[in-house]
Protein backbone atom coordinates (compact mmCIF):
# COMPACT_ATOMS: atom_id res chain seq x y z
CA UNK A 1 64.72 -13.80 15.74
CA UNK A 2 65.06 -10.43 16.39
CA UNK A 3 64.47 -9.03 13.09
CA UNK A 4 60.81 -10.98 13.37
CA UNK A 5 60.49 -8.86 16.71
CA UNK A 6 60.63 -5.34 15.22
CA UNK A 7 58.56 -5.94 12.27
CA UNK A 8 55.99 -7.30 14.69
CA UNK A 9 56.00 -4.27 16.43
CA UNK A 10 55.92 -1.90 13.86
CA UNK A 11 52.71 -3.32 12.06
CA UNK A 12 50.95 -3.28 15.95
CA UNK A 13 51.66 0.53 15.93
CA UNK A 14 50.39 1.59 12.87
CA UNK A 15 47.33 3.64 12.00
CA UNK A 16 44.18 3.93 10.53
CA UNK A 17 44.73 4.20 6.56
CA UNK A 18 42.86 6.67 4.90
CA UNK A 19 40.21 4.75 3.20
CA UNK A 20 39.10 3.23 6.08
CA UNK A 21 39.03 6.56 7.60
CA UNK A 22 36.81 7.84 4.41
CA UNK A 23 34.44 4.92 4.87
CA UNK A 24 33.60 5.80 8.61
CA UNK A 25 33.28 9.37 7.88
CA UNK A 26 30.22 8.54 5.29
CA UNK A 27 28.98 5.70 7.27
CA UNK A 28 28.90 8.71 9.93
CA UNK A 29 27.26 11.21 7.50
CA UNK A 30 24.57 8.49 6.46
CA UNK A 31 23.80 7.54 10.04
CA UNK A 32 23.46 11.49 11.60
CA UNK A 33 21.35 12.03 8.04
CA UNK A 34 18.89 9.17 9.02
CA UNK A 35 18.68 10.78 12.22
CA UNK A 36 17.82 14.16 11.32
CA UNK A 37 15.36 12.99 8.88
CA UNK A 38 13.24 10.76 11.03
CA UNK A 39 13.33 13.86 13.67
CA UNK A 40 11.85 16.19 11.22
CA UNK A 41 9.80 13.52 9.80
CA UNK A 42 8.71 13.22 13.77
CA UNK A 43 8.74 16.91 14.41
CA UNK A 44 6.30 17.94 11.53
CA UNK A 45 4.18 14.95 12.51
CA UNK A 46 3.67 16.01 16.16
CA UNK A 47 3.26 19.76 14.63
CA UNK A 48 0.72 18.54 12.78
CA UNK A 49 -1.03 16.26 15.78
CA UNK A 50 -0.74 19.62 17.77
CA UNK A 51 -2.88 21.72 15.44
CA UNK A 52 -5.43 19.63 14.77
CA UNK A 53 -5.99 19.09 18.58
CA UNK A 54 -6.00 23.07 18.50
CA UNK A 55 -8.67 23.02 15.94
CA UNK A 56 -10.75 20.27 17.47
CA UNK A 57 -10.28 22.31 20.73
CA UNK A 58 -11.52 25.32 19.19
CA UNK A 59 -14.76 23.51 17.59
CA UNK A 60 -15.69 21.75 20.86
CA UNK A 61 -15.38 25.71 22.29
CA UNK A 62 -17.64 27.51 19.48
CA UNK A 63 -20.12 24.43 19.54
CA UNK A 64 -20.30 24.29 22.99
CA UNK A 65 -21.19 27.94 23.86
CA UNK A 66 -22.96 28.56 20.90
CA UNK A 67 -25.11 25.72 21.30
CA UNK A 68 -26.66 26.92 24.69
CA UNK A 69 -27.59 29.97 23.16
CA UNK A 70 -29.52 28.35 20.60
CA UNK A 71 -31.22 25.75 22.93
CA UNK A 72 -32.59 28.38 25.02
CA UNK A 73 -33.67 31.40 22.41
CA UNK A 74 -36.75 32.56 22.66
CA UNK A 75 -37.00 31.05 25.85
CA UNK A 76 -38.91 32.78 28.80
CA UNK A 77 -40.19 31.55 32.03
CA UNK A 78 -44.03 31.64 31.67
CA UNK A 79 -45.42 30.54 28.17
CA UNK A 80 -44.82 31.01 24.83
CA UNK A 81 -46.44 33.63 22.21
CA UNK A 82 -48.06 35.73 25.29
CA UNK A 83 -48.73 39.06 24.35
CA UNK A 84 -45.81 41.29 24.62
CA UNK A 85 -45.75 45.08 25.87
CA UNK A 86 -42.14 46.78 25.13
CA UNK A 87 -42.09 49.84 27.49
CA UNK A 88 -38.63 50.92 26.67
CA UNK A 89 -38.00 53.67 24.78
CA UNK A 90 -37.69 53.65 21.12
CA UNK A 91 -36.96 49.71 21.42
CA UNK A 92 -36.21 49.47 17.82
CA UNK A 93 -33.48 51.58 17.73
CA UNK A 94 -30.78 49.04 18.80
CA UNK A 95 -30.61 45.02 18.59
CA UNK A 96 -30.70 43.90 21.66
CA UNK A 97 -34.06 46.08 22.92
CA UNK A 98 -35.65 45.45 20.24
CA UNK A 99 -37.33 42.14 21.12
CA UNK A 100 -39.51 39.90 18.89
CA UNK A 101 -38.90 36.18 17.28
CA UNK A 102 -36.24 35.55 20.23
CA UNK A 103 -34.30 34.35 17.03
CA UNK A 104 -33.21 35.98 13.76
CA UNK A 105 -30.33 35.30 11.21
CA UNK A 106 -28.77 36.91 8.36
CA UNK A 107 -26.72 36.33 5.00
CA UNK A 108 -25.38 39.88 4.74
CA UNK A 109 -25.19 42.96 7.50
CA UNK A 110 -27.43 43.38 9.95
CA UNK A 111 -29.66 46.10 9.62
CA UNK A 112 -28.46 47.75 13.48
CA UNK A 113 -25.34 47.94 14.79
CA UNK A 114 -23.32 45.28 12.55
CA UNK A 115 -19.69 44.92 14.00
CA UNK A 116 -17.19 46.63 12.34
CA UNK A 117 -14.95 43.51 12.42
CA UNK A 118 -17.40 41.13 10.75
CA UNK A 119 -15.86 39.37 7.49
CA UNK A 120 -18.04 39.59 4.43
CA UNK A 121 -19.76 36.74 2.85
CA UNK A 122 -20.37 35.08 6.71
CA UNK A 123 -23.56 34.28 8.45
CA UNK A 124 -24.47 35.53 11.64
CA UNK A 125 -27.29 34.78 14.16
CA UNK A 126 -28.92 36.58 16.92
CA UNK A 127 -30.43 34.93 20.01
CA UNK A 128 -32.25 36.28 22.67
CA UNK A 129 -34.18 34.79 25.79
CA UNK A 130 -34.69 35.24 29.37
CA UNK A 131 -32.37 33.85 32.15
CA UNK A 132 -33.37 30.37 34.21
CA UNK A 133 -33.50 32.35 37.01
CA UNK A 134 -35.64 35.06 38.21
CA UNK A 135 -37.94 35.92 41.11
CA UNK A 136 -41.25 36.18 42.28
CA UNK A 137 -43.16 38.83 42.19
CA UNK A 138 -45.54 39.53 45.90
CA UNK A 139 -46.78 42.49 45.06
CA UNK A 140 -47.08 45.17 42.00
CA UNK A 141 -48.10 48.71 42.89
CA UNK A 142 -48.51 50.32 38.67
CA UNK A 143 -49.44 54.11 40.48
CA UNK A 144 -45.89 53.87 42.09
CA UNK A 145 -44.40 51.68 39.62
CA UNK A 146 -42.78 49.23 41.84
CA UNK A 147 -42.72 45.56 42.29
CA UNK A 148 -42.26 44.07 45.40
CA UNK A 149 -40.00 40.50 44.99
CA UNK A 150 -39.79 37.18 47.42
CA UNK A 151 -36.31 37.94 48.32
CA UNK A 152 -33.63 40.90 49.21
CA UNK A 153 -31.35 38.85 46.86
CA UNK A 154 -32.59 39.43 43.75
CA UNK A 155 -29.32 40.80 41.95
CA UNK A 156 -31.46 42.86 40.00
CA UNK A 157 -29.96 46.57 39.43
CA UNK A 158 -30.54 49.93 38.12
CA UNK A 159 -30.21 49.90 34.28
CA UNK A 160 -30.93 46.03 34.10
CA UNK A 161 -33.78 44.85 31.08
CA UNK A 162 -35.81 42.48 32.75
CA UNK A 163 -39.10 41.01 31.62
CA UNK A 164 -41.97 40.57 34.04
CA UNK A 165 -45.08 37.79 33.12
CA UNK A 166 -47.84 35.85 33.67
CA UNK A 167 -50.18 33.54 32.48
CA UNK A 168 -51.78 36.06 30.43
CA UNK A 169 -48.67 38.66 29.05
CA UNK A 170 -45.03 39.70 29.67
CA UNK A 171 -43.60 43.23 29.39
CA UNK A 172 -40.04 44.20 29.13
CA UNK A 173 -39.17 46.84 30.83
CA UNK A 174 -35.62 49.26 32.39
CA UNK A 175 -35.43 48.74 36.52
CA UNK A 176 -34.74 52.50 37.09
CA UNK A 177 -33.78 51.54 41.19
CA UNK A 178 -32.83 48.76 42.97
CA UNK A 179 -30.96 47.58 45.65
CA UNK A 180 -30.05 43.92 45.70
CA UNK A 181 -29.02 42.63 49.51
CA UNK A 182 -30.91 45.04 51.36
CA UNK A 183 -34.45 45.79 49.67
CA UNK A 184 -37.04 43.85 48.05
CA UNK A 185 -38.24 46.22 45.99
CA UNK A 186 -37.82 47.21 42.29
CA UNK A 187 -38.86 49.87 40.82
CA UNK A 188 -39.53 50.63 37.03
CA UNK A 189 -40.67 54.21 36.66
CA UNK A 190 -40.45 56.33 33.10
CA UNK A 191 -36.55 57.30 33.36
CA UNK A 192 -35.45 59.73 30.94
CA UNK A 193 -31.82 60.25 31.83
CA UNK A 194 -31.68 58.06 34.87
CA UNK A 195 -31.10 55.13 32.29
CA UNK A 196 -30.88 54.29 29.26
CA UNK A 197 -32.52 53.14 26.75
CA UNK A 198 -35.02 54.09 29.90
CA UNK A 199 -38.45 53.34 29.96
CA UNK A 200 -41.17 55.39 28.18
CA UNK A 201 -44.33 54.87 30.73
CA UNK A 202 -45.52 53.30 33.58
CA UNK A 203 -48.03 51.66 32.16
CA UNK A 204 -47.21 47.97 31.19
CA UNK A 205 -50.13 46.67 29.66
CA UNK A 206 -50.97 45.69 25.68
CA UNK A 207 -51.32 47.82 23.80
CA UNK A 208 -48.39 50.14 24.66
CA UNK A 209 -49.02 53.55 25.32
CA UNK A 210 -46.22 55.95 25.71
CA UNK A 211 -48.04 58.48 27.92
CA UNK A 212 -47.13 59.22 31.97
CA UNK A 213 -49.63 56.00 33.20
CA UNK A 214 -49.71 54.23 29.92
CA UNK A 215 -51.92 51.18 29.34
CA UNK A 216 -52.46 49.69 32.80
CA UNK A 217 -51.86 46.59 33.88
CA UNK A 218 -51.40 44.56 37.51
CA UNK A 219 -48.66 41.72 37.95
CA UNK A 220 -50.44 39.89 40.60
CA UNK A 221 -48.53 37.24 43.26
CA UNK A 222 -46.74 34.48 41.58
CA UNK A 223 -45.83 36.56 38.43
CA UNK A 224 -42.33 36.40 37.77
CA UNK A 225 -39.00 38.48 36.88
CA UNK A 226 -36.09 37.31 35.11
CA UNK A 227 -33.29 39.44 33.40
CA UNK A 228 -33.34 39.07 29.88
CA UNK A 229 -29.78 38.37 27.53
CA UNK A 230 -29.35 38.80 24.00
CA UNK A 231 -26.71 37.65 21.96
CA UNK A 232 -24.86 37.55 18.23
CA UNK A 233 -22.54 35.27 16.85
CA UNK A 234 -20.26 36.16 13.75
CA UNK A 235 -17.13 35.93 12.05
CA UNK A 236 -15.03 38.61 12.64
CA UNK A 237 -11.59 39.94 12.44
CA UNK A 238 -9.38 39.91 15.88
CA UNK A 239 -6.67 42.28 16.47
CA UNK A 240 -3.85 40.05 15.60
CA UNK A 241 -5.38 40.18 11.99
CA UNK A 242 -6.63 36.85 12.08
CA UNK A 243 -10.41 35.58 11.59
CA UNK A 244 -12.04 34.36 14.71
CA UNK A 245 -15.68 33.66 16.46
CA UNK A 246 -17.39 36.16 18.60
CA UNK A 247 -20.04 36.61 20.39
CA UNK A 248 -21.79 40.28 20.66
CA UNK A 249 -23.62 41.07 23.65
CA UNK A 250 -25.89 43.33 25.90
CA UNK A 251 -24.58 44.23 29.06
CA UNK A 252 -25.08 46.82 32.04
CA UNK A 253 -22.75 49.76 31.92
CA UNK A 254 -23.71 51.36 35.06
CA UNK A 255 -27.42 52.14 34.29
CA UNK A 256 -27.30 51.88 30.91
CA UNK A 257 -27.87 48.81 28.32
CA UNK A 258 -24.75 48.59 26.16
CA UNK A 259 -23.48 46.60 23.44
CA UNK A 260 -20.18 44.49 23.79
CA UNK A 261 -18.26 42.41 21.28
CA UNK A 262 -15.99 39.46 23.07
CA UNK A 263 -13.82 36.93 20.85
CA UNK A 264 -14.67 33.64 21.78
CA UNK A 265 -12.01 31.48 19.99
CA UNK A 266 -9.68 31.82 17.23
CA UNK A 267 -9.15 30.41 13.48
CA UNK A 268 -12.52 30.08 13.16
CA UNK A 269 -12.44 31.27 9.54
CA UNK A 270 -16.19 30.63 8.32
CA UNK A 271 -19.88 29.64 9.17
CA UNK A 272 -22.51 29.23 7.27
CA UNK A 273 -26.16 28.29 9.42
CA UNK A 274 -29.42 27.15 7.52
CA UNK A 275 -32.85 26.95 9.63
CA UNK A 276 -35.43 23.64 9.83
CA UNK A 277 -39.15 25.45 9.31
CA UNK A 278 -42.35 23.72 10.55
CA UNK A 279 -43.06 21.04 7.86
CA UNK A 280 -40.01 21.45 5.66
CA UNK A 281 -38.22 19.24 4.30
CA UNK A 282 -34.81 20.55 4.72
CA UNK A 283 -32.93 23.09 6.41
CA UNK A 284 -33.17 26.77 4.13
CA UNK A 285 -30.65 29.99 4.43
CA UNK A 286 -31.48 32.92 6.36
CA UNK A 287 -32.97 34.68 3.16
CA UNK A 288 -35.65 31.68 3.17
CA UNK A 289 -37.07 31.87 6.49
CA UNK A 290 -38.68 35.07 5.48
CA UNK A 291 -41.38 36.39 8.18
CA UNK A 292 -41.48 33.19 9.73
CA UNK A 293 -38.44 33.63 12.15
CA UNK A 294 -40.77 33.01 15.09
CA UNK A 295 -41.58 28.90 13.74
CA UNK A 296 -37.88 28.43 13.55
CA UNK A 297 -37.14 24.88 15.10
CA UNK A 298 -33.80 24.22 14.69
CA UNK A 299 -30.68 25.62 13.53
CA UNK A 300 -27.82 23.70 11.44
CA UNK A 301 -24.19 25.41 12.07
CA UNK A 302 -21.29 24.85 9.83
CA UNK A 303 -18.09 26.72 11.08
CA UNK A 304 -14.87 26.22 9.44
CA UNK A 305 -12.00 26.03 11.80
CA UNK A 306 -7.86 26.84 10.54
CA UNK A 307 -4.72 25.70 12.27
CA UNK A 308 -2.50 28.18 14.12
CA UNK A 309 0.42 26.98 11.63
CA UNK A 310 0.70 26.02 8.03
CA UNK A 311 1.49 22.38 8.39
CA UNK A 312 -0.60 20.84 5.78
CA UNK A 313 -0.06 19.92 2.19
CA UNK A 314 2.17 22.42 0.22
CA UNK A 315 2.67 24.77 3.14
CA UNK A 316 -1.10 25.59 3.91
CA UNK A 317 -2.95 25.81 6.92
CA UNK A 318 -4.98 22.32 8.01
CA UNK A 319 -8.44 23.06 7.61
CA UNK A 320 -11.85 20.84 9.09
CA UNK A 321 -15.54 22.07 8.21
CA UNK A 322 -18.09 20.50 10.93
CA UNK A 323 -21.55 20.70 10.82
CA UNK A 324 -23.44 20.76 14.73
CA UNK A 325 -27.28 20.84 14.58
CA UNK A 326 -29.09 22.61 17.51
CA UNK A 327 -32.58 22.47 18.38
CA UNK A 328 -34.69 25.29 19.81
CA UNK A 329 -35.51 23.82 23.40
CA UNK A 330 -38.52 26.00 23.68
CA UNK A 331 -39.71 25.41 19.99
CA UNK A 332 -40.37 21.79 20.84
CA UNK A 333 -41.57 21.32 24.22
């Protein structure tokens, strides 16, 4: 009886045996490896659900702005195909005074001013309209060169391009003083160095004359005055070394019209735009519009967007091409 007693006890003490100890060790190993791989399986999926959300992101971005650009080029606030008298001074010698088809594109470099930072082998488009708002003219003196406006709150300033119309033409033209908030008067006299580009007469009737008085003309009441914007969009190169969209425009520098380049969103690697002509069939390139840049109608953009990170097939970067067509707002009214 008591010999039964210790031999019961002894087999109640004993161990885990090796094998069985082998057997939970890769049962272990088999159930942490399942667990890693369905982590990285789920960690490269949500890196991949992340960057395409960056790139759709960055297309609803580029589309968005771009787009209002387009809508409203060559867009000014009395009519269309008036006329125009450019009093500034030597308006062809930068982009953005140099004012015509309110719409131009190009395959290769632009003739003035291309950005440094633009890649090669990318389209590009410039836009250029007047702003929804403006004022109203009461009164235009041409001897003193000076419009009176309906409001001290014009936010018009010295070194601001504005263009001025009617019913029967518009002239662009440098405000050489102003003084938003407390006077309703703006005044547009030839500048020299008071601004720049400055303006080159008086005078702003058609044809232009670049003389003291220049070809006159009188804005009666109801005329109006709106600042004018002008715009490029291209592919270029961002400090980071990396290809992204941007958007070059003109801007006030104290009283002078400068030239500004600002990146609008990145991995934007490519963008191709083709133009829809009066009567044709499809949409051409740049290089097909020819002289007829003024008849555009409506612009089709392709951009290529990249992912931040290379979490596609075989290591590369995800990549989506989308295609946004904008129409000309003032083209088909």
């Amino acid at each position: 009886m008591g010999n039964r007693t210790s031999f019961s006890g002894r087999r109640a003490a004993s161990g885990i045996g090796l094998i069985e100890l082998m057997v939970a060790l890769v049962l272990g190993l088999l159930i942490t490896g399942a667990a890693i791989s369905v982590f990285v399986s789920n960690r490269q999926t949500y890196r991949a659900t992340e960057n395409l959300g960056r790139v759709q992101e960055s297309s609803r971005v580029a589309f968005e702005l771009m787009a209002r650009d387009v809508r409203e080029a060559a867009g000014f606030p009395c009519a269309r195909n008036l006329p125009l008298a450019n009093v500034l001074e030597n308006p062809t010698a930068s982009w953005f005074t140099n004012w015509g088809d309110g719409v131009f594109g190009v395959d290769g470099a632009f003739a003035l001013d291309n950005p440094a930072n633009r890649v090669a082998n990318t389209d590009a488009i410039e836009l250029k309209s007047g702003e929804s708002n403006g004022v109203t003219v009461t009164d235009h003196v041409p001897a003193s060169a000076q419009f009176k406006v309906n409001t001290v709150n014009h936010d018009l300033n010295d070194g601001d391009i504005v263009m001025v119309c009617d019913y029967r033409q518009a002239a662009i033209v440098q405000v050489t003083n102003a003084q938003p908030g407390t006077n309703e008067t703006v005044v547009h006299n030839p500048s020299g160095a008071s601004t720049s580009p400055g303006n080159c007469t008086k005078g702003l009737g058609v044809p232009v004359s670049c003389t003291a008085n220049g070809t006159p003309y009188t804005y009666g009441p109801n005329s109006t005055i709106v600042k004018l914007k002008s715009a490029r969009w291209y592919i270029g190169t961002n400090p980071n070394g990396n290809r992204a969209l941007y958007r070059q425009v003109m801007r006030r520098s104290g009283v002078a019209a400068v030239s500004v380049s600002e990146e609008v969103t990145e991995g934007v690697s490519n963008m191709q735009i083709t133009y829809l002509l009066p009567g044709g069939a499809s949409y051409v390139a740049a290089g097909g519009v020819g002289a007829r840049w003024n008849e555009v109608l409506a612009a089709r953009i392709e951009l290529t967007l990249d992912s931040p990170e290379a979490v596609g097939v075989d290591g590369n970067v995800l990549q989506r091409t989308l295609v946004h067509t904008v129409t000309l707002r003032n083209r088909n009214s």
